[in-house]
N, C-alpha and C. Protein backbone atom coordinates (compact mmCIF):
# COMPACT_ATOMS: atom_id res chain seq x y z
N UNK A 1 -42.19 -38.22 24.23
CA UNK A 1 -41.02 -39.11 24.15
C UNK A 1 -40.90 -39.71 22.78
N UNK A 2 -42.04 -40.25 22.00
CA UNK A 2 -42.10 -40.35 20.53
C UNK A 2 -41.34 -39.92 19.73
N UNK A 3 -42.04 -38.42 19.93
CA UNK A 3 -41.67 -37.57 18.98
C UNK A 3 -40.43 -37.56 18.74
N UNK A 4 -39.16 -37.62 20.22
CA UNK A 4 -37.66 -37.11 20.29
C UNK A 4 -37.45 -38.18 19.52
N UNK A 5 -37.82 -39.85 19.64
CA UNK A 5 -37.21 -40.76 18.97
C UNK A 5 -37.20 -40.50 17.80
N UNK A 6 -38.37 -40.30 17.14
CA UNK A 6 -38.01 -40.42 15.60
C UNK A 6 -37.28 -39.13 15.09
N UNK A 7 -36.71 -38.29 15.84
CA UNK A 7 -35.79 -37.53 14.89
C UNK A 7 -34.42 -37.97 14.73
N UNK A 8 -34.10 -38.85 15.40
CA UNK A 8 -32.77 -39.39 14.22
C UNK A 8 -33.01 -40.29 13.34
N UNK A 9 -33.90 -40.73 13.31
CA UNK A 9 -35.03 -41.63 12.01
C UNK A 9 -34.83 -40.34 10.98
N UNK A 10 -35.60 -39.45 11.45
CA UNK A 10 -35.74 -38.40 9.94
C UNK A 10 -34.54 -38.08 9.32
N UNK A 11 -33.48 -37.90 10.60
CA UNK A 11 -31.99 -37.20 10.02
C UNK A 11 -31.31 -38.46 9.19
N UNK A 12 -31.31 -39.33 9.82
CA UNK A 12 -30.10 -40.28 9.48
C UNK A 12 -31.13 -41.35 9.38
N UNK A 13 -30.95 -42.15 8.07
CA UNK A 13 -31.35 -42.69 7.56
C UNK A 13 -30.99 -44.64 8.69
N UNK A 14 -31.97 -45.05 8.80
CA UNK A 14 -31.53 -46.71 9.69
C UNK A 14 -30.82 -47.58 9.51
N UNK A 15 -30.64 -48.10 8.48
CA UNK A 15 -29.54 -48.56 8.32
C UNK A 15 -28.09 -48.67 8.56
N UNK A 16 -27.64 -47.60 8.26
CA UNK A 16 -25.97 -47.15 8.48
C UNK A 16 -25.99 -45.91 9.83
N UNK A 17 -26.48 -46.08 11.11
CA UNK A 17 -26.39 -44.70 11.61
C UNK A 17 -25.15 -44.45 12.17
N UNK A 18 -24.32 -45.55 12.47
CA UNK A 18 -22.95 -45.08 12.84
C UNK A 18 -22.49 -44.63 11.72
N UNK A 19 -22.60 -44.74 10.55
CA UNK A 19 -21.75 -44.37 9.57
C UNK A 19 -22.11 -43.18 9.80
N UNK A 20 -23.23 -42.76 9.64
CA UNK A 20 -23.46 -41.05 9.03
C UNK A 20 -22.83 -40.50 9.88
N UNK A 21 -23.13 -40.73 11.36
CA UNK A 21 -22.97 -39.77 12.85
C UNK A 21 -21.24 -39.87 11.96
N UNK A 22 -20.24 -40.54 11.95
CA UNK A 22 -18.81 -40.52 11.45
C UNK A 22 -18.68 -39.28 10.28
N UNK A 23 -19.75 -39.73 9.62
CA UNK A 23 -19.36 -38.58 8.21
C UNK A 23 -19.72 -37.20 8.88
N UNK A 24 -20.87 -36.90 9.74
CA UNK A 24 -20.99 -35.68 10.33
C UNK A 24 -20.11 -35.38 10.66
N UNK A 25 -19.99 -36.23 11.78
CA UNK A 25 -18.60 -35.40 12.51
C UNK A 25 -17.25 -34.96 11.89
N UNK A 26 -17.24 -36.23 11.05
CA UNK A 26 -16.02 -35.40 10.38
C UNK A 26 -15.83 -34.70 9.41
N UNK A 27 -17.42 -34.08 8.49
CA UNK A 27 -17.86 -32.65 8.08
C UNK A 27 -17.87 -31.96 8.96
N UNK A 28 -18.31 -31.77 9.73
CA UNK A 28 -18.23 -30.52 11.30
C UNK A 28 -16.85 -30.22 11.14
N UNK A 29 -15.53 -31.33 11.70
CA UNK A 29 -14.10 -31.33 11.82
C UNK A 29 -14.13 -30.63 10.21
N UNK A 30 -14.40 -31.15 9.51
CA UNK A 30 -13.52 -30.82 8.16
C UNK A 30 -13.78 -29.10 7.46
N UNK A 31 -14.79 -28.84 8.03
CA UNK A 31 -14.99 -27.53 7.73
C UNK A 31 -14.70 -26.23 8.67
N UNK A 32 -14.72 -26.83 10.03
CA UNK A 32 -14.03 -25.71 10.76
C UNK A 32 -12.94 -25.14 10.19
N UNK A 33 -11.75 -26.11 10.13
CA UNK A 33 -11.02 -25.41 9.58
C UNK A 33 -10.77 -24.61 8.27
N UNK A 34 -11.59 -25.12 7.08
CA UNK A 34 -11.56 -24.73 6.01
C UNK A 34 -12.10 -23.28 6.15
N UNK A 35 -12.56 -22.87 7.13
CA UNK A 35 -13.75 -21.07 7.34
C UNK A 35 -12.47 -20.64 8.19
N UNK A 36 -11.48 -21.06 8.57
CA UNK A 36 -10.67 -20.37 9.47
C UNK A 36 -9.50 -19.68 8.59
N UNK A 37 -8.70 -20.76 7.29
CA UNK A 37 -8.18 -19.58 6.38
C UNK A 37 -8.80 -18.79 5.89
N UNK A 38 -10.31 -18.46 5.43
CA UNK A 38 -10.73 -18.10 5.02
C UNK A 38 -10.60 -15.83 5.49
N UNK A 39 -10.81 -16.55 7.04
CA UNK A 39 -10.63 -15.06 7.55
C UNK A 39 -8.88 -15.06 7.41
N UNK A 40 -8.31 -15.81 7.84
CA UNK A 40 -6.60 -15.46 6.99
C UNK A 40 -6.51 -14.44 5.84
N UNK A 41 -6.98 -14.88 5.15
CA UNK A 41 -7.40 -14.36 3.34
C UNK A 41 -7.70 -13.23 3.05
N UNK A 42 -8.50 -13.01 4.22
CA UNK A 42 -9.83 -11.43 4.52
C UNK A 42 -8.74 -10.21 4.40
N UNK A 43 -8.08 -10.92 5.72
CA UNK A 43 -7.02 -10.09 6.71
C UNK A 43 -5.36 -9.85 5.84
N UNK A 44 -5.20 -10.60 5.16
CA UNK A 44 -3.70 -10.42 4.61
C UNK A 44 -3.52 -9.20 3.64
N UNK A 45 -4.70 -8.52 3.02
CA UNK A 45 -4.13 -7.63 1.94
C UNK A 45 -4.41 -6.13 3.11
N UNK A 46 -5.29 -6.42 4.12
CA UNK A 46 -4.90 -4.75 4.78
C UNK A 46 -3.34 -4.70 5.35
N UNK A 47 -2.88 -6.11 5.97
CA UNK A 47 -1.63 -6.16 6.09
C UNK A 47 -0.66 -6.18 5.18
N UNK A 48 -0.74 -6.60 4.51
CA UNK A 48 0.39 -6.49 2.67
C UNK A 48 0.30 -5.25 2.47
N UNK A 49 -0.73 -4.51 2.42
CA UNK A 49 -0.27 -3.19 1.89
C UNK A 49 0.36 -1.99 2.75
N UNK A 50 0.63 -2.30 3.56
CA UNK A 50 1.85 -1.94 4.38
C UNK A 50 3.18 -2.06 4.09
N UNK A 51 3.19 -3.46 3.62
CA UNK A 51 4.68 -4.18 3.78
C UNK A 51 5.52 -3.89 3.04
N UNK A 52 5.31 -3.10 1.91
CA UNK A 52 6.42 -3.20 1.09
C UNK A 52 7.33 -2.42 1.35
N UNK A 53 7.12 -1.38 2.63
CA UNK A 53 8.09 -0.64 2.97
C UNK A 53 9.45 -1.45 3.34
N UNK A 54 10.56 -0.70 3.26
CA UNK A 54 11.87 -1.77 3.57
C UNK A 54 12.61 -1.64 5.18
N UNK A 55 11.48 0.11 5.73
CA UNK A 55 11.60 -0.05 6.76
C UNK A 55 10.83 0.34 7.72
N UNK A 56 10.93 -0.80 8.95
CA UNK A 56 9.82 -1.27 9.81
C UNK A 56 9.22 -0.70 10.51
N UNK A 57 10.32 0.82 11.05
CA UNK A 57 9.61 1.77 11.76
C UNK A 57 8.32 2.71 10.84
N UNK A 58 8.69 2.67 9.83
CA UNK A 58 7.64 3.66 9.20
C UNK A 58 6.67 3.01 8.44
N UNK A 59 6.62 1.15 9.06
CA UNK A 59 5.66 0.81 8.54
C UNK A 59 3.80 1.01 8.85
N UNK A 60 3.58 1.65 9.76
CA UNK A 60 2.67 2.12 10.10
C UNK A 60 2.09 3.11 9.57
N UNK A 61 3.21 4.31 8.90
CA UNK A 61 2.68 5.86 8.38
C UNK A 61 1.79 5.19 6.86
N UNK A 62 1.88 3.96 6.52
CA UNK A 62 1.24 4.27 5.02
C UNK A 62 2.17 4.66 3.82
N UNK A 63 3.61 4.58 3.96
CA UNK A 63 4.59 4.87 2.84
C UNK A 63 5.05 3.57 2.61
N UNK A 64 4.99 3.69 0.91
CA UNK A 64 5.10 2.30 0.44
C UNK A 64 6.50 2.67 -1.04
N UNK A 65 6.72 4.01 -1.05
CA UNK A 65 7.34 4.42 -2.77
C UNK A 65 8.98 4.53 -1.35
N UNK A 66 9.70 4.15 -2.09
CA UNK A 66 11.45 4.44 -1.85
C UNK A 66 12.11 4.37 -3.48
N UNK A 67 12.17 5.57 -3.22
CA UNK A 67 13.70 5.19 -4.51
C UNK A 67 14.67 6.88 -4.50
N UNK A 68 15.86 5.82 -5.04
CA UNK A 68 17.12 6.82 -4.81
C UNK A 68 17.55 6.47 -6.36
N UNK A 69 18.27 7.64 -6.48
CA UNK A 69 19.63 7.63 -7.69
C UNK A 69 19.72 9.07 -8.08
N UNK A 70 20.77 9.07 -9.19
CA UNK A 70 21.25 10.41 -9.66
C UNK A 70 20.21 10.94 -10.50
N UNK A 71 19.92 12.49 -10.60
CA UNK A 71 18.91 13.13 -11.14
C UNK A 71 19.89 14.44 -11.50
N UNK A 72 19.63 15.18 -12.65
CA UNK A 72 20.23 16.43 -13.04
C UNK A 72 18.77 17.29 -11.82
N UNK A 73 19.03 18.29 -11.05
CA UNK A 73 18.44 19.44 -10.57
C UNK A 73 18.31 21.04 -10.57
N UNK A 74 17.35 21.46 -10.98
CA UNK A 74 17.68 22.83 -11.28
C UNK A 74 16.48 23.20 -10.17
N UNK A 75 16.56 24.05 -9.43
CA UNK A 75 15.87 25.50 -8.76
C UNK A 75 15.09 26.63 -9.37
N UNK A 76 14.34 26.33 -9.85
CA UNK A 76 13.58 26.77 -11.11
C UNK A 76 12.80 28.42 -10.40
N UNK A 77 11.80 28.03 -9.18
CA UNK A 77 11.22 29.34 -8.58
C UNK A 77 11.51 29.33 -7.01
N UNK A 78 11.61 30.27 -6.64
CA UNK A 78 11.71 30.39 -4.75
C UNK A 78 9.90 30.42 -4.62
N UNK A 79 9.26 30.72 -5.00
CA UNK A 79 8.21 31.10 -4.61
C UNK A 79 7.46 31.60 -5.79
N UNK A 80 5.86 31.87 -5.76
CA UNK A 80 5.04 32.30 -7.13
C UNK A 80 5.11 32.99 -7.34
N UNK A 81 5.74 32.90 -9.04
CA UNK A 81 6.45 33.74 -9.71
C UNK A 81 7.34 34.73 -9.34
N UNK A 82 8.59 33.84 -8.46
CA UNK A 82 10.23 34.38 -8.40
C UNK A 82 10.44 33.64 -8.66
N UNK A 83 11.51 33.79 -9.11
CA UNK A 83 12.81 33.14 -9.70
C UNK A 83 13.83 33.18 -8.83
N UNK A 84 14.25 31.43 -8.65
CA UNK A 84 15.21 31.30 -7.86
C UNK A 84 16.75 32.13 -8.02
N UNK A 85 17.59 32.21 -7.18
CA UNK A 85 18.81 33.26 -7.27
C UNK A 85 19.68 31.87 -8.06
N UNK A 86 19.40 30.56 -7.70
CA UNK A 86 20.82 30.28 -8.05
C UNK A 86 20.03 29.29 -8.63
N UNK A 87 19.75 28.96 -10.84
CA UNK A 87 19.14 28.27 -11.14
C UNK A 87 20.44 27.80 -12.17
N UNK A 88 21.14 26.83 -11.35
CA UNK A 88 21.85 26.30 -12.81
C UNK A 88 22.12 24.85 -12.01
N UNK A 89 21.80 23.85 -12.99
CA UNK A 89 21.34 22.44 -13.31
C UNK A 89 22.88 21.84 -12.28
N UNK A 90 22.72 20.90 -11.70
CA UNK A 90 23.11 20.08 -10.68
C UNK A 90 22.95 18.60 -11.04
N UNK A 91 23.92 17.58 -10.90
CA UNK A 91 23.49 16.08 -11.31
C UNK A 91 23.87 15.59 -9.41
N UNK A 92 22.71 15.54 -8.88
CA UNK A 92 22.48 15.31 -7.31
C UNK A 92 22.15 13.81 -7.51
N UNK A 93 22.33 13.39 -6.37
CA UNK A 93 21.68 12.03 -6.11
C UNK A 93 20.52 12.09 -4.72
N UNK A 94 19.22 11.86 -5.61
CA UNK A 94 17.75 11.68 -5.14
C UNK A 94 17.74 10.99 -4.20
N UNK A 95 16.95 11.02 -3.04
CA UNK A 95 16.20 10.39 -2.31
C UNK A 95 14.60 10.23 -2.01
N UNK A 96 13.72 9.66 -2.49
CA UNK A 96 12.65 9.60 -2.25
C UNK A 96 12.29 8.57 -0.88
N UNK A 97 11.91 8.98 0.26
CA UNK A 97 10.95 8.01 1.03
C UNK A 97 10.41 9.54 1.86
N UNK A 98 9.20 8.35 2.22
CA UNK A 98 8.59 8.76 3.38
C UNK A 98 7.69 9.85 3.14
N UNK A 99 7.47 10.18 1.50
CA UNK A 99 6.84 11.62 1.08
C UNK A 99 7.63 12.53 1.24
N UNK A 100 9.19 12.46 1.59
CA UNK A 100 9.89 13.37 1.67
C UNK A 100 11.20 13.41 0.44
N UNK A 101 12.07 14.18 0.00
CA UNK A 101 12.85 14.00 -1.25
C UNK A 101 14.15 14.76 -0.60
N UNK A 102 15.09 13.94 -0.24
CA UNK A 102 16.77 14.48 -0.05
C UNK A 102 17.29 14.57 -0.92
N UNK A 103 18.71 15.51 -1.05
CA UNK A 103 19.58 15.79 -2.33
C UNK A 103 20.87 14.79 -1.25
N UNK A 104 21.87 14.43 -2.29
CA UNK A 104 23.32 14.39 -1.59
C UNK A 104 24.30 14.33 -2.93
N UNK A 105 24.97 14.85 -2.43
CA UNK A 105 26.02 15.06 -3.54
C UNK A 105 26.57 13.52 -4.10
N UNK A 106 26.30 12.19 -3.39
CA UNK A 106 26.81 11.27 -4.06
C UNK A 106 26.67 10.39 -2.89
N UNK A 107 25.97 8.95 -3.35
CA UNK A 107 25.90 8.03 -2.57
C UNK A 107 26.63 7.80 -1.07
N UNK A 108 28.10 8.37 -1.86
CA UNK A 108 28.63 8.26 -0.95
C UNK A 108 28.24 9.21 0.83
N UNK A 109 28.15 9.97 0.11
CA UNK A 109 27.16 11.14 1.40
C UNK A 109 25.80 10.55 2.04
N UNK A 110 25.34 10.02 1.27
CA UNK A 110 23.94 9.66 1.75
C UNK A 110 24.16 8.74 2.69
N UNK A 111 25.30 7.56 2.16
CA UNK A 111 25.84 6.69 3.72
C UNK A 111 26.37 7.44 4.94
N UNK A 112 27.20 8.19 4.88
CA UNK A 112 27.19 9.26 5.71
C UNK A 112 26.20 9.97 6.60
N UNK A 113 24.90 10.56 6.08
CA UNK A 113 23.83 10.88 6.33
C UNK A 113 24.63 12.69 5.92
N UNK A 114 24.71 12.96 4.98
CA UNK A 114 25.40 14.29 4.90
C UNK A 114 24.71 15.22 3.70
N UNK A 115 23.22 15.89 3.75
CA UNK A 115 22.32 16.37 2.47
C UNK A 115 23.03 17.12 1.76
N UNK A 116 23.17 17.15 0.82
CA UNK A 116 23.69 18.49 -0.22
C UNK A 116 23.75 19.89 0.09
N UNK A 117 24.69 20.41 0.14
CA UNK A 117 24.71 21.96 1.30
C UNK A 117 24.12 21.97 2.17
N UNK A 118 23.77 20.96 3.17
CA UNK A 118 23.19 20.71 4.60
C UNK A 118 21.18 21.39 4.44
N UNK A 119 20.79 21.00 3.10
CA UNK A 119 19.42 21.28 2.78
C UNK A 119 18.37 20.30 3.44
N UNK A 120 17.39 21.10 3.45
CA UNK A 120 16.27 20.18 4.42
C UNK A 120 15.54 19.33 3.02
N UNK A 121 15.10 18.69 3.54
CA UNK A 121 14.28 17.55 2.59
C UNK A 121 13.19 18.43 2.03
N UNK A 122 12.79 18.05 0.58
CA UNK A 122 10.99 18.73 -0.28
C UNK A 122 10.26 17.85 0.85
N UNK A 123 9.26 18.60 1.24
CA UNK A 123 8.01 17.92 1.57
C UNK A 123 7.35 18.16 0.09
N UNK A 124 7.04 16.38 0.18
CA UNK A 124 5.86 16.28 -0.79
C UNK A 124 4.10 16.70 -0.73
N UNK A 125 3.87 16.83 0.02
CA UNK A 125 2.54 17.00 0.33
C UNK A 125 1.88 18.08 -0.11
N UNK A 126 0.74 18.07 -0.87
CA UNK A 126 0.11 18.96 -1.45
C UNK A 126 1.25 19.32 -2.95
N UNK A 127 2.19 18.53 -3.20
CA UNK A 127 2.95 19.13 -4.36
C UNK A 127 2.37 18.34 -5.54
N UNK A 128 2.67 18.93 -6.63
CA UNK A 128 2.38 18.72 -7.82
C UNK A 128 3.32 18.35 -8.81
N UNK A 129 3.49 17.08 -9.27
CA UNK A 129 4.76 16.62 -9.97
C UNK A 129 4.22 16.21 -11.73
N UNK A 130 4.49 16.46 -12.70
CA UNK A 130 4.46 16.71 -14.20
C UNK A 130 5.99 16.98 -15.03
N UNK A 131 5.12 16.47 -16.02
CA UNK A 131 6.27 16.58 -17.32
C UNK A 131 6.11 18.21 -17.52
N UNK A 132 7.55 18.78 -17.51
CA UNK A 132 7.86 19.97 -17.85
C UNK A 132 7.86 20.25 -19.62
N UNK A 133 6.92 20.00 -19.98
CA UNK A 133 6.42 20.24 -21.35
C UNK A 133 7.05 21.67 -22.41
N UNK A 134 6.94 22.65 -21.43
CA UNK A 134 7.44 24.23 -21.86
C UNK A 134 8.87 23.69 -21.62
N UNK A 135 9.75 23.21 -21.23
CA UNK A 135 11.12 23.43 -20.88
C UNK A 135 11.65 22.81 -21.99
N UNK A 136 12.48 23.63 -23.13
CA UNK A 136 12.83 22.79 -24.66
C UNK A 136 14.59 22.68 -24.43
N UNK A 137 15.33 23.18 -23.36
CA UNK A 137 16.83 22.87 -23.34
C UNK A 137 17.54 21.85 -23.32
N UNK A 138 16.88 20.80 -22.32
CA UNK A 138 17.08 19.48 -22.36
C UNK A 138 15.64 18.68 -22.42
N UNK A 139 15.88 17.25 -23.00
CA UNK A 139 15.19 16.38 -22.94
C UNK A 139 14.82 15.79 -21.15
N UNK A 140 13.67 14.94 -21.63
CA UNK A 140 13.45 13.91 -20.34
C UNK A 140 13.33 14.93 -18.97
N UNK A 141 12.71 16.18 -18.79
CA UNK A 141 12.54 16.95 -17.57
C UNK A 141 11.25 17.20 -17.26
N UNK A 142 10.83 16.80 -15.86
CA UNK A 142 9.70 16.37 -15.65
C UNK A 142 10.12 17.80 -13.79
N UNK A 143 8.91 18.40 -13.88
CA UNK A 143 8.99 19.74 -12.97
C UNK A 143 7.99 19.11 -11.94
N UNK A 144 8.73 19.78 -9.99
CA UNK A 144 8.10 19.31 -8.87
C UNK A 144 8.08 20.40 -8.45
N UNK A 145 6.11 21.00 -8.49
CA UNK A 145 6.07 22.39 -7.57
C UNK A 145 5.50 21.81 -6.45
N UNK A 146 6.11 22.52 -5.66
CA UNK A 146 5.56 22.33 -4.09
C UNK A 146 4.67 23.21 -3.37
N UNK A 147 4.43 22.94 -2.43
CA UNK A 147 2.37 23.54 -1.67
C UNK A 147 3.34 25.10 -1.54
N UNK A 148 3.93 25.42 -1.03
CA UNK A 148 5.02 26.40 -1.16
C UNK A 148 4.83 27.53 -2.45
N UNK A 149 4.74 26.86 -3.26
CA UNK A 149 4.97 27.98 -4.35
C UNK A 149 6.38 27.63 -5.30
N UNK A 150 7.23 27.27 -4.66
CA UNK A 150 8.26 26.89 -5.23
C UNK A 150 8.27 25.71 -6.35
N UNK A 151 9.46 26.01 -7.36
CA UNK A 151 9.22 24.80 -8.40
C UNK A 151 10.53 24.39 -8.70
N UNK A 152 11.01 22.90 -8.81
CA UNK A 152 12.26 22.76 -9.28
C UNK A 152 11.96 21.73 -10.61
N UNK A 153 12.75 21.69 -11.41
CA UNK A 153 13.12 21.02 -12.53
C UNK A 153 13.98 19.89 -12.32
N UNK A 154 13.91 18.60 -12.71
CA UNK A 154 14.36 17.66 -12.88
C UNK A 154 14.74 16.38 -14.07
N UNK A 155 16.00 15.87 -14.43
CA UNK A 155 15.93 15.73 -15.63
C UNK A 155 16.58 14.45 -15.64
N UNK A 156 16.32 13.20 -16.46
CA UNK A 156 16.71 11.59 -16.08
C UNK A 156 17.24 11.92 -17.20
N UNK A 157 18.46 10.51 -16.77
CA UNK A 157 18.72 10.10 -18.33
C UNK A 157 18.16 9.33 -19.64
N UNK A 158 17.04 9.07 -19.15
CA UNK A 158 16.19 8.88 -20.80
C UNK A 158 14.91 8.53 -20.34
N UNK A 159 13.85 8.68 -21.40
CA UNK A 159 12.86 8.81 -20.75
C UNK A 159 11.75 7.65 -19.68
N UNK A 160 12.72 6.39 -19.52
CA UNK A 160 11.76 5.48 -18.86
C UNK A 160 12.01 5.89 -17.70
N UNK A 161 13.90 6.10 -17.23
CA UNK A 161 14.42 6.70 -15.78
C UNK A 161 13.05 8.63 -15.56
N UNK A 162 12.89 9.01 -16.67
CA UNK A 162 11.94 10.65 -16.22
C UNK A 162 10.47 10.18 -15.31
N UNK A 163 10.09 8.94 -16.44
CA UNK A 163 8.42 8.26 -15.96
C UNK A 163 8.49 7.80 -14.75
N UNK A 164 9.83 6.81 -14.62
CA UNK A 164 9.73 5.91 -13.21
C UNK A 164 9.59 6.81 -11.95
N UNK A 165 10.39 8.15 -11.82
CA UNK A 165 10.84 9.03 -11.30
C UNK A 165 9.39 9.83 -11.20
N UNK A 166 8.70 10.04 -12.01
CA UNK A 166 7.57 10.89 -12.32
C UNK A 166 6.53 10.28 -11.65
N UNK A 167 6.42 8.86 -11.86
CA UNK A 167 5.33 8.18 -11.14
C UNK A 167 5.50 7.47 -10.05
N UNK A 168 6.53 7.52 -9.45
CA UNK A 168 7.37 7.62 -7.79
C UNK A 168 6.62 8.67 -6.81
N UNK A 169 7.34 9.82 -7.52
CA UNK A 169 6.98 11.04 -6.77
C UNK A 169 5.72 11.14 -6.61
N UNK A 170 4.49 11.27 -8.17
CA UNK A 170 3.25 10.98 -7.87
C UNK A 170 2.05 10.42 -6.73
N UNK A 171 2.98 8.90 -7.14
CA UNK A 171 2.44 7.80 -5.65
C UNK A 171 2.66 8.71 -4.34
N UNK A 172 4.05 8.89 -4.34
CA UNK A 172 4.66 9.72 -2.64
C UNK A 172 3.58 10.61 -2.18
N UNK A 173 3.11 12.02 -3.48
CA UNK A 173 2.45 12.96 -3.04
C UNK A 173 1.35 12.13 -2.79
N UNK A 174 0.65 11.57 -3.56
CA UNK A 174 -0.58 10.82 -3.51
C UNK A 174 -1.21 10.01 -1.88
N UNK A 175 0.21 9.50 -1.20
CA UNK A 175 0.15 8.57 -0.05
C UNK A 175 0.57 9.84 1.19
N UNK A 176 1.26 10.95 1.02
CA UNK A 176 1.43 11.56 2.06
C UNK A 176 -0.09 12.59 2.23
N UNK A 177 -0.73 12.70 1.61
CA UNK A 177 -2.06 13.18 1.63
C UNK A 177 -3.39 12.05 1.89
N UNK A 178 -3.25 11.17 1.82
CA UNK A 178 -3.79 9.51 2.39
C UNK A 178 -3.84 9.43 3.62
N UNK A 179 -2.35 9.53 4.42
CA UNK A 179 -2.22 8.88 5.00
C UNK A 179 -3.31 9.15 6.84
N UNK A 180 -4.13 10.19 6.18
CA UNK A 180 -4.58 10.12 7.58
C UNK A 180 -6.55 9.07 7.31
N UNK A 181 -6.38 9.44 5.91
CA UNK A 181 -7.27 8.32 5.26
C UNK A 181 -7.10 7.11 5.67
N UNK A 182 -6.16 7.10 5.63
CA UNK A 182 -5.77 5.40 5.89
C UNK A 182 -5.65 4.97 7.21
N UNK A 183 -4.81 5.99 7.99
CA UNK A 183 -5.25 5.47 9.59
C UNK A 183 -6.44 5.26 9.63
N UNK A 184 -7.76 5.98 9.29
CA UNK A 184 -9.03 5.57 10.15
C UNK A 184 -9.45 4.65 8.96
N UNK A 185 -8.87 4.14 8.00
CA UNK A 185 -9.64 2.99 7.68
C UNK A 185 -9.17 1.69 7.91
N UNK A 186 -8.10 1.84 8.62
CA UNK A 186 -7.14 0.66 8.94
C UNK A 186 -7.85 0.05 9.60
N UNK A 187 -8.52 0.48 10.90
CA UNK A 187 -9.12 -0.84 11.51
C UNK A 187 -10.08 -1.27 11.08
N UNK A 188 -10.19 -2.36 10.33
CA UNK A 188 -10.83 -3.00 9.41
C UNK A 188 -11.42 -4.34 9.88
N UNK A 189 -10.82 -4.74 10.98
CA UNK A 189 -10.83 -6.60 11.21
C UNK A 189 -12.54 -6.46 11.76
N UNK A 190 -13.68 -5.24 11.94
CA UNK A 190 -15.12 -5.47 12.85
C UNK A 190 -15.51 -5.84 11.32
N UNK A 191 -15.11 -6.12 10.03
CA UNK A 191 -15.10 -6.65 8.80
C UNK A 191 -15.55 -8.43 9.00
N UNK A 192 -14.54 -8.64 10.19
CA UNK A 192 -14.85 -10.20 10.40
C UNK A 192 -15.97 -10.55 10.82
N UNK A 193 -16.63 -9.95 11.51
CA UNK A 193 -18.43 -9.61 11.99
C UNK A 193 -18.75 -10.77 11.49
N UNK A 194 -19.47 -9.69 10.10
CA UNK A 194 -20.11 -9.93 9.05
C UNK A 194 -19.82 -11.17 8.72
N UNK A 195 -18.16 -11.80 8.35
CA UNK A 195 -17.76 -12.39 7.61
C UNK A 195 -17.85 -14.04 8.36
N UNK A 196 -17.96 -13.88 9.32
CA UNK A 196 -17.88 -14.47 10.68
C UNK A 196 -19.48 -15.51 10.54
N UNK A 197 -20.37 -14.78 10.31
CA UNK A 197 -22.22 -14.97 10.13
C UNK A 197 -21.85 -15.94 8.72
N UNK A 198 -21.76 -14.51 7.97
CA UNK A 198 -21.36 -15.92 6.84
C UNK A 198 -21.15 -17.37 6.59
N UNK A 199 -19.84 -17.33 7.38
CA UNK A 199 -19.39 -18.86 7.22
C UNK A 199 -20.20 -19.31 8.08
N UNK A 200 -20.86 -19.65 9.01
CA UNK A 200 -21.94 -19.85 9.76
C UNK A 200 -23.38 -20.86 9.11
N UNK A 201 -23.40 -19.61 8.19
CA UNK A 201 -24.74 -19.42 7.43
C UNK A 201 -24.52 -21.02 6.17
N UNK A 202 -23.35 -20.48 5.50
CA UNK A 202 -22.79 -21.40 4.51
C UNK A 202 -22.71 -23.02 5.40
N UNK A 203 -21.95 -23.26 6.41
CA UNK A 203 -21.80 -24.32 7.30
C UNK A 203 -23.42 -24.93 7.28
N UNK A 204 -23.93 -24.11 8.00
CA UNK A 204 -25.67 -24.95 8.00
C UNK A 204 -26.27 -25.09 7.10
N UNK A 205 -26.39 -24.56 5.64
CA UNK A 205 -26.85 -24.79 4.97
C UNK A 205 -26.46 -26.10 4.34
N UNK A 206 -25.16 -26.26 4.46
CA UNK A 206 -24.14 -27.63 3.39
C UNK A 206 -24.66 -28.42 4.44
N UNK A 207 -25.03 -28.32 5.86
CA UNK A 207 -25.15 -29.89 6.32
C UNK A 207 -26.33 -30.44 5.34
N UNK A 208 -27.54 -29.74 4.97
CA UNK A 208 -28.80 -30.45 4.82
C UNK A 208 -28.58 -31.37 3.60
N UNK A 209 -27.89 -31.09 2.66
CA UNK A 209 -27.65 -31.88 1.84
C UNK A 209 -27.22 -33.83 2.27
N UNK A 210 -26.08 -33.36 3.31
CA UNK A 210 -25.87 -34.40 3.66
C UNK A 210 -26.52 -34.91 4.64
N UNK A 211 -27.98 -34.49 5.29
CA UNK A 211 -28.45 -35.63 6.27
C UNK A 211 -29.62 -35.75 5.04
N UNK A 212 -29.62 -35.37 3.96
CA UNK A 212 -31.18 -36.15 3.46
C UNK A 212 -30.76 -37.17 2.66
């Protein structure tokens, strides 16, 4: 029976013991919550990197690149080493999402939902997008071969619109070959485990300071 008495002697000093038991408790209170944004914090960038899609259904696949506008297009090969039948330059208006690339003859079509000669979308996947270096006719043309064999030519109007365009497509191929990467690393939150012990660990240690 001794013994139990003097351990709030050791903890808390005689004098002030209502005070301390107050400051405990409201270190206990004051730090719960401070470990609770903490896992907030953990958790927001597997979710952010989702988000920047603009739309919600395909926020799950892992596509994060959208962009549209006018692009000159040429049909460069049907396949390795043929040559397409009909290779003469086109000013189409681009669609990039989803790892996939639509033509339409003009914005106006694309509201419509109406592709350029009723063509199926490039799959990006496994394609290979670069500055068309050998091509000296026009400036700013940056070439998209696809897993296919096929290669088309593409040409901006100056060279920041070729890069932006160049490193669009890049990302696209880059994330449609990810994306099954990324499903199995998505579930991420058995992360809080660990993170969970932690704050734990940190909590008990900061009391001792304050009962000596």
């Amino acid at each position: 029976g001794e013994e139990r008495g003097t351990w709030p002697q050791d903890l808390q000093p005689p004098p002030l013991p209502g005070h301390h038991q107050d400051e405990q408790e409201k270190s206990v209170g004051e730090e719960r919550p401070a470990t609770e944004p903490l896992f907030k914090v953990l958790d927001t960038p597997l979710s952010e990197g989702d988000e920047p899609t603009t739309l919600p259904a395909q926020r799950d696949l892992g596509h994060t690149v959208q962009m549209e506008g006018y692009l000159g297009r040429k049909h460069d090969l049907e396949g390795p080493n043929k040559k397409a039948s009909n290779r003469s330059w086109n000013n189409l208006y681009c669609v990039l999402r989803n790892s996939q690339l639509t033509f339409y003859k003009d914005a106006k079509n694309l509201a419509l939902g109406v592709p350029y000669h009723g063509e199926e979308p490039l799959a990006l996947r496994h394609a290979i997008c670069e500055i068309a270096a050998n091509y000296k006719k026009k400036k700013h043309v940056f070439k998209l071969r696809l897993s296919n064999g096929s290669e088309w030519l593409f040409h901006g109007k100056d060279e920041e619109e070729m890069l932006l365009w160049l490193q669009s497509m890049s990302t696209a191929i880059n994330e449609s070959q990810s994306i099954r990467v990324k499903a199995q690393s998505l579930p991420l939150p058995s992360l809080a485990g660990p993170d969970a012990n932690l704050g734990k660990k940190e909590k008990r240690f900061s009391f001792f300071p304050k009962k000596k």
